[in-house]
Protein backbone atom coordinates (compact mmCIF):
# COMPACT_ATOMS: atom_id res chain seq x y z
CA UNK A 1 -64.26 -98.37 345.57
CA UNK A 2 -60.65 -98.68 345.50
CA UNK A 3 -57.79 -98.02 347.67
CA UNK A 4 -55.57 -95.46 346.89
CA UNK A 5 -52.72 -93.76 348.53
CA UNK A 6 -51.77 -90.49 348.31
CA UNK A 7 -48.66 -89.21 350.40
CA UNK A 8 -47.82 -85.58 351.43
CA UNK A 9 -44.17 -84.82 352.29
CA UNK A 10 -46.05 -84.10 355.75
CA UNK A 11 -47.29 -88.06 355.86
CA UNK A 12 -45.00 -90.14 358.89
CA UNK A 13 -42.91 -92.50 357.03
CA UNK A 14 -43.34 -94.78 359.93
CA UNK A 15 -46.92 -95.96 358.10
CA UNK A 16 -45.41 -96.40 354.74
CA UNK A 17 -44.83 -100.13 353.28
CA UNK A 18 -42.02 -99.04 350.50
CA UNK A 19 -39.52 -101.48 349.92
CA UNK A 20 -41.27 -103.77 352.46
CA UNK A 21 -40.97 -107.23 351.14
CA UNK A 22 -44.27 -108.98 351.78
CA UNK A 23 -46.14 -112.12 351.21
CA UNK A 24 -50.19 -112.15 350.79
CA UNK A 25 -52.62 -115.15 350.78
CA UNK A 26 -55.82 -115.06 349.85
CA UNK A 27 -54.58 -112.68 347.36
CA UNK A 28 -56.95 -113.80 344.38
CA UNK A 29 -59.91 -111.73 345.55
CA UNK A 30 -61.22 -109.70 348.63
CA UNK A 31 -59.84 -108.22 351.14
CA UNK A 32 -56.65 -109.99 350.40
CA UNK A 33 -56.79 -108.95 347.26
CA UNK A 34 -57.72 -105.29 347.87
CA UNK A 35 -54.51 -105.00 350.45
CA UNK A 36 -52.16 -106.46 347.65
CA UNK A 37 -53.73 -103.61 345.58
CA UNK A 38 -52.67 -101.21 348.41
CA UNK A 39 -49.38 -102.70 348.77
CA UNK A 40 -48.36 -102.73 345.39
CA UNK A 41 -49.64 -98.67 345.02
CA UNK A 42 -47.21 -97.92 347.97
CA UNK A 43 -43.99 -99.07 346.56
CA UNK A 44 -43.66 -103.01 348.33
CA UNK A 45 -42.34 -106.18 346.56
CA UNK A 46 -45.41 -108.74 347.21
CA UNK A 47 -45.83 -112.39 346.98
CA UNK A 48 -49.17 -113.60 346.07
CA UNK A 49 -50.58 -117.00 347.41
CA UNK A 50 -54.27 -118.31 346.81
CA UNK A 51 -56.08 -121.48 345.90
CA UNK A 52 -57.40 -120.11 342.94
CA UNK A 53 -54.36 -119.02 339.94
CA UNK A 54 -56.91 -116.90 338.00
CA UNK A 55 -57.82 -114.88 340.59
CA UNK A 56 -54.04 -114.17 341.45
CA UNK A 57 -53.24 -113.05 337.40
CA UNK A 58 -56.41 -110.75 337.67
CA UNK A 59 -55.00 -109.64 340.80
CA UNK A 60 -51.83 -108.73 339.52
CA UNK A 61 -53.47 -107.33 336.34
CA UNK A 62 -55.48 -104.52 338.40
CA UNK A 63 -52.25 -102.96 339.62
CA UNK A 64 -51.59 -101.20 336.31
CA UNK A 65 -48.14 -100.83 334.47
CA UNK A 66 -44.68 -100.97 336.25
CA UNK A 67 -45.99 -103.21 339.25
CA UNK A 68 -44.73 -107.00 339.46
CA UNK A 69 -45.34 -109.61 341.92
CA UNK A 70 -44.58 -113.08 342.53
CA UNK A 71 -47.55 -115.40 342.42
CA UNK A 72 -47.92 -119.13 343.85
CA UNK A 73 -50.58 -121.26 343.93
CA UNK A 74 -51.44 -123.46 346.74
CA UNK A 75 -53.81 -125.38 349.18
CA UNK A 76 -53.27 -123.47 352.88
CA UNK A 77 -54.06 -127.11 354.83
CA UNK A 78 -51.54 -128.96 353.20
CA UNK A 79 -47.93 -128.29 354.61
CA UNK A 80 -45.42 -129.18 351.83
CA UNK A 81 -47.31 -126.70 349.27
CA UNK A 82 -47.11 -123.89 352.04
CA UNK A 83 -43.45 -124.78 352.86
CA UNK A 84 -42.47 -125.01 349.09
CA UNK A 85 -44.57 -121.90 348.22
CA UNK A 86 -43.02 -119.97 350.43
CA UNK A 87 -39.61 -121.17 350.30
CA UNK A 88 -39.64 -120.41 346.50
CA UNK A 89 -41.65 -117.03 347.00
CA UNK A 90 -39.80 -115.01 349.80
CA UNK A 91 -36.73 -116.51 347.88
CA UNK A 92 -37.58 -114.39 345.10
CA UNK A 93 -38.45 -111.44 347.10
CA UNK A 94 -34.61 -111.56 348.39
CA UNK A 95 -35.95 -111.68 352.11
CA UNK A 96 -39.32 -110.98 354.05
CA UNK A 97 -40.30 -108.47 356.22
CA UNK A 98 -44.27 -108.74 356.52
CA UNK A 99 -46.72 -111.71 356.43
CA UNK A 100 -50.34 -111.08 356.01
CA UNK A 101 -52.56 -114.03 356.32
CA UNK A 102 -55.85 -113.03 354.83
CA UNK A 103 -57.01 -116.42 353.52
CA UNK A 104 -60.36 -118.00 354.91
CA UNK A 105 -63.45 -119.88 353.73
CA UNK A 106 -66.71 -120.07 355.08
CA UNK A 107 -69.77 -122.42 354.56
CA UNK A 108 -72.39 -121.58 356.90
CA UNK A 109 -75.28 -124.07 358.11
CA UNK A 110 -76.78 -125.67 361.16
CA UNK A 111 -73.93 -127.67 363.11
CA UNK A 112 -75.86 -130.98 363.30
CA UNK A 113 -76.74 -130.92 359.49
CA UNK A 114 -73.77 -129.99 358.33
CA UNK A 115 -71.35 -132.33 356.37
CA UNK A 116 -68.72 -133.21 357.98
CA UNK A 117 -66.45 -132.77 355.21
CA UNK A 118 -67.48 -129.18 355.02
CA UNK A 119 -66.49 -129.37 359.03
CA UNK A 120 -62.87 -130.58 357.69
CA UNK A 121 -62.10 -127.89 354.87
CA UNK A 122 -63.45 -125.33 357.63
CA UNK A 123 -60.50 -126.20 359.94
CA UNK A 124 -57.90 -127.25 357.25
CA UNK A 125 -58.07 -123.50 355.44
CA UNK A 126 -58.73 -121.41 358.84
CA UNK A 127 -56.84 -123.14 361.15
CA UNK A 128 -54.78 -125.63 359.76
CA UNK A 129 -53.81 -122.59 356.77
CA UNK A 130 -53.04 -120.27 359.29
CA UNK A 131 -50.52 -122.44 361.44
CA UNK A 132 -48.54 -123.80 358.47
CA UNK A 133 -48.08 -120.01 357.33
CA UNK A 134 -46.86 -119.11 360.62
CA UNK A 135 -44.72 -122.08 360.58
CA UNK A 136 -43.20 -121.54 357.33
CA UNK A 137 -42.47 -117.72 357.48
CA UNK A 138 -41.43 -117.68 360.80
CA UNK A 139 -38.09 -119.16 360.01
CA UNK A 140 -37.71 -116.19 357.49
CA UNK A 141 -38.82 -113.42 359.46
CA UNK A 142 -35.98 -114.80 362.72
CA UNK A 143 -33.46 -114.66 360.32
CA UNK A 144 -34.75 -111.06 359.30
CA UNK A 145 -34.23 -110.44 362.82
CA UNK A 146 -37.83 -108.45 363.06
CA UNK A 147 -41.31 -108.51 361.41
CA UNK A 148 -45.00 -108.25 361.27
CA UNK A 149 -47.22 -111.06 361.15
CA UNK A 150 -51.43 -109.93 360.33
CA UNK A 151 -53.47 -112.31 360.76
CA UNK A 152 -57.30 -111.71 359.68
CA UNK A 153 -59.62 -113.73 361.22
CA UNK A 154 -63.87 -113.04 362.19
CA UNK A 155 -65.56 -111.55 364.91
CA UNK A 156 -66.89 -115.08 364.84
CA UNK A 157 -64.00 -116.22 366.59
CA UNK A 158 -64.48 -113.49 369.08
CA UNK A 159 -68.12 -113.32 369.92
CA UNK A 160 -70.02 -116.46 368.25
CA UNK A 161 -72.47 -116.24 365.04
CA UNK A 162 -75.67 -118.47 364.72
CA UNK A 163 -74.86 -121.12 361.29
CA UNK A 164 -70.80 -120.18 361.72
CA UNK A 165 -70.16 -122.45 364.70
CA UNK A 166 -67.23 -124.61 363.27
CA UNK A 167 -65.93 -121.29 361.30
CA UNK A 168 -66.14 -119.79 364.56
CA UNK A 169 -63.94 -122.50 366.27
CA UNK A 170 -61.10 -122.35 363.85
CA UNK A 171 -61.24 -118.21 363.78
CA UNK A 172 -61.23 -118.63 367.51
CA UNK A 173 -58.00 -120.92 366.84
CA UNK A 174 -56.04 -117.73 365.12
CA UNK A 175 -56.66 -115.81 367.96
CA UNK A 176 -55.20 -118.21 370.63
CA UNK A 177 -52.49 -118.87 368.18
CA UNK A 178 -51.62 -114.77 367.97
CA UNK A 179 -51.77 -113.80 371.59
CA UNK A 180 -49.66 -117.32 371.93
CA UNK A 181 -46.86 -116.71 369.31
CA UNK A 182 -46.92 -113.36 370.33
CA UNK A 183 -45.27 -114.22 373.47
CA UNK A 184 -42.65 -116.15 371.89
CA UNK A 185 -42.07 -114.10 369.09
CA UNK A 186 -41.56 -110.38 370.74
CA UNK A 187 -37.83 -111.44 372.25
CA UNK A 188 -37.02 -111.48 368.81
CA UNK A 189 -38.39 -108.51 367.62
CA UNK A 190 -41.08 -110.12 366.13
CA UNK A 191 -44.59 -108.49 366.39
CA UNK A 192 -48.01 -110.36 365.77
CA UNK A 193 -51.60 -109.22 365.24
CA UNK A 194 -54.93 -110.18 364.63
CA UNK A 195 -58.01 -108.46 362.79
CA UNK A 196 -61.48 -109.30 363.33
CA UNK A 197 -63.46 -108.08 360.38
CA UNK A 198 -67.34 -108.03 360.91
CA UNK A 199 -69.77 -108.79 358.05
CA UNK A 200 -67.29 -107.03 354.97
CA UNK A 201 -68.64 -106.85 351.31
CA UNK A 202 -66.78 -109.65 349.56
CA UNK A 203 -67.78 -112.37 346.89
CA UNK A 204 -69.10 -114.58 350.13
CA UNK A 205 -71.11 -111.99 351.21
CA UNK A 206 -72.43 -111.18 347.78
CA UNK A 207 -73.26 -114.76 347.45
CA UNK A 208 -75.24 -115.31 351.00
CA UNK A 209 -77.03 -111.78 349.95
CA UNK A 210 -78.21 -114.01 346.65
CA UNK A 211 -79.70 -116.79 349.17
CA UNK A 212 -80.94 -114.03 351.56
CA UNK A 213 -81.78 -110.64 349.38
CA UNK A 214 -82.64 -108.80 352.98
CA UNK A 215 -79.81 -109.75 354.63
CA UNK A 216 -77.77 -106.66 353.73
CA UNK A 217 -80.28 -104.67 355.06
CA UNK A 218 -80.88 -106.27 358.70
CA UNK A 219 -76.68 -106.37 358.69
CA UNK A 220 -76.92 -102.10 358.19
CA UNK A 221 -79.88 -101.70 361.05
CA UNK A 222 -77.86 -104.19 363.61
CA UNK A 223 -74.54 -102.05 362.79
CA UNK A 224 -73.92 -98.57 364.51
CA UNK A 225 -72.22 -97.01 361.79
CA UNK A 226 -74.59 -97.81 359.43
CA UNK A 227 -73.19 -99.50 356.97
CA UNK A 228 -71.43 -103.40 356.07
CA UNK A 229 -67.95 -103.17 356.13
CA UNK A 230 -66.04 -103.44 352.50
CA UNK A 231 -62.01 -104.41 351.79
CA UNK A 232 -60.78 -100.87 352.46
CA UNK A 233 -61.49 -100.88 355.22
CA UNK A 234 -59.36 -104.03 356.15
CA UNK A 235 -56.90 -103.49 353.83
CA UNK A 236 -56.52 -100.32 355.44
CA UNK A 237 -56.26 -101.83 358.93
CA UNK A 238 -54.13 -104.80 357.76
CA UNK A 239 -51.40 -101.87 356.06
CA UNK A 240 -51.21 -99.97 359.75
CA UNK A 241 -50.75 -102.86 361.60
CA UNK A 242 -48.19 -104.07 358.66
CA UNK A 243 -46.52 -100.77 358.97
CA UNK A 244 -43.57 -99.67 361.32
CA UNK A 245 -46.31 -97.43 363.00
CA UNK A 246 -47.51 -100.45 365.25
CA UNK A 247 -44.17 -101.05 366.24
CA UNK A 248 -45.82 -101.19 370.41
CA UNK A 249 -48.27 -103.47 369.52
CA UNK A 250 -48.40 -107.45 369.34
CA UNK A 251 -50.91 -110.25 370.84
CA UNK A 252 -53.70 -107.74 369.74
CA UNK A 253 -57.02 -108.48 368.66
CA UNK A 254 -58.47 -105.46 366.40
CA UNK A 255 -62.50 -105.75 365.58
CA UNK A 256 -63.31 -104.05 362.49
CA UNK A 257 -67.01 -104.09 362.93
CA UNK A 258 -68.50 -101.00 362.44
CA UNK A 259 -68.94 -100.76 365.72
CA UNK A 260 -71.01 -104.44 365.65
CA UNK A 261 -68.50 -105.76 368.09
CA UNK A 262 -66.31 -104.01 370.36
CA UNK A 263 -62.99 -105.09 371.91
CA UNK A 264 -62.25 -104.16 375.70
C-alpha cells in the first residue's frame, strides 16, 4: 500500500509540507521510509539519515523522477556522526523547518537472559539516538525561529510489553524527553510531539511473524479495529503533526494503536 496525496483546491494549506525543509532518520525502510515517500510526493526538500546506505538509495529510488534528497549515513548513538550529519545535511537543505525522528531498533527477549550488549544498542539507538538528534537540530530550528520536532516512539514506552522491557525503558525515555523539551522549546516557537505506534507492519514485525507464524493473528483479535497497524498510517500521523495544522499542540503523546492503547 502506498501513500499518496492528492490535493483539491478545497484541501487547508495549513496540512501541506511544500517547501518544508525536513530531515528524516530511519529513512532506509519503514515507517520512516514510507513518510519520506509522503514527503517527497507533497513538494518538501528532505534529508535522509539511516544506519543502513542501501536502504536510503532504494529509498530515494521509490520516489520516481524529478524528486531529490540529501542522504547521510550514520550511527544515531554516536554524537559526532549525528552532529556532522546534520550539520552537512540541513546545510544543504539551505535551513530546517521539521525534524522527524523515526529511527528505532528492537530485540525482544526475557530481561534476565538477555545480553547485555543487546541492553546497550537498545538504549544507544532509542534513547541515546533520539537525544543527540534533538541536540543537533535544535540549534537549527532556534535560529529558524520556529519548528516541529516528531518524535516516534512505542506504546511500549507508554503502557509496558512482556520481552520489550529495556525497549520499553528507552521509548519511555522519548517521552519524558518530549513533554520536557517541550517546555523549553514553546517560548521559542518551537513545537514538539511524540507518536506511539502499536504493533505496525514493518520488516521487524515481518521477521518476529517468521519466529511466531500466529502472532499476526492474536495481534488482530487483541486490537479493536481489527487489524495491525502498517506505515501509512504513521506516516500519515507523523505529516499532521509535521504540518502547520498542529500549530496548538506540543508535549503530546499520540497512540496509534488501533485502538490497542488509548491515551487520556
Amino acid at each position: 500500500m502506498t501513500f499518496h496525496t492528492d490535493r483539491g483546491p478545497e484541501m487547508d494549506s495549513t496540512f501541506s509540507l511544500s517547501g518544508k525543509k525536513i530531515l528524516i532518520t530511519g529513512a532506509a525502510s519503514g515507517m520512516g521510509r514510507e513518510f519520506a515517500r509522503h514527503a517527497a510526493a507533497d513538494g518538501a526538500d528532505i534529508a535522509l539519515l539511516d544506519l543502513n546506505g542501501d536502504g536510503l538509495e532504494e529509498t530515494v529510488r521509490l520516489f520516481g523522477d524529478g524528486a531529490k534528497a540529501l542522504t547521510a549515513t550514520l550511527d544515531l548513538g554516536v554524537w559526532e556522526d549525528v552532529e556532522a550529519a546534520v550539520n552537512s545535511t540541513v546545510e544543504g537543505l539551505g535551513g530546517l523547518d521539521i525534524v522527524a525522528h523515526v529511527a528505532g531498533w528492537d530485540a525482544p527477549g526475557v530481561f534476565w537472559e538477555q545480553p547485555l550488549e543487546h541492553w546497550h544498542k537498545l538504549i544507544s539507538t532509542n534513547l541515546w539516538g533520539a537525544l543527540h538528534i534533538c541536540r543537533a537540530t535544535v540549534p537549527k530550528l532556534l535560529e529558524a525561529g520556529s519548528g516541529r520536532i516528531v518524535l516516534v516512539a512505542s506504546d511500549a514506552g507508554r503502557v509496558g510489553s512482556k520481552g520489550e522491557t529495556v525497549y520499553a525503558a528507552a521509548k519511555g525515555g522519548q517521552i519524558a524527553l518530549t513533554k520536557s523539551l517541550a517546555r523549553e522549546l514553546a517560548p521559542y516557537g518551537i513545537c514538539i510531539n511524540v507518536i506511539c505506534p502499536g504493533p505496525t507492519r514493518t520488516p521487524l514485525l515481518d521477521q518476529e511473524e517468521a519466529d511466531n507464524p500466529k502472532l499476526i493473528e492474536k495481534l488482530i483479535r487483541a486490537v479493536p479495529l481489527r487489524r495491525v497497524g502498517e506505515v501509512e498510517d504513521v506516516a500519515r500521523a507523523i505529516a499532521f503533526l509535521a504540518s502547520d495544522a498542529s500549530a496548538y499542540l506540543t508535549g503530546q503523546v499520540m497512540s496509534v494503536s488501533g485502538g490497542l492503547t488509548m491515551v487520556g
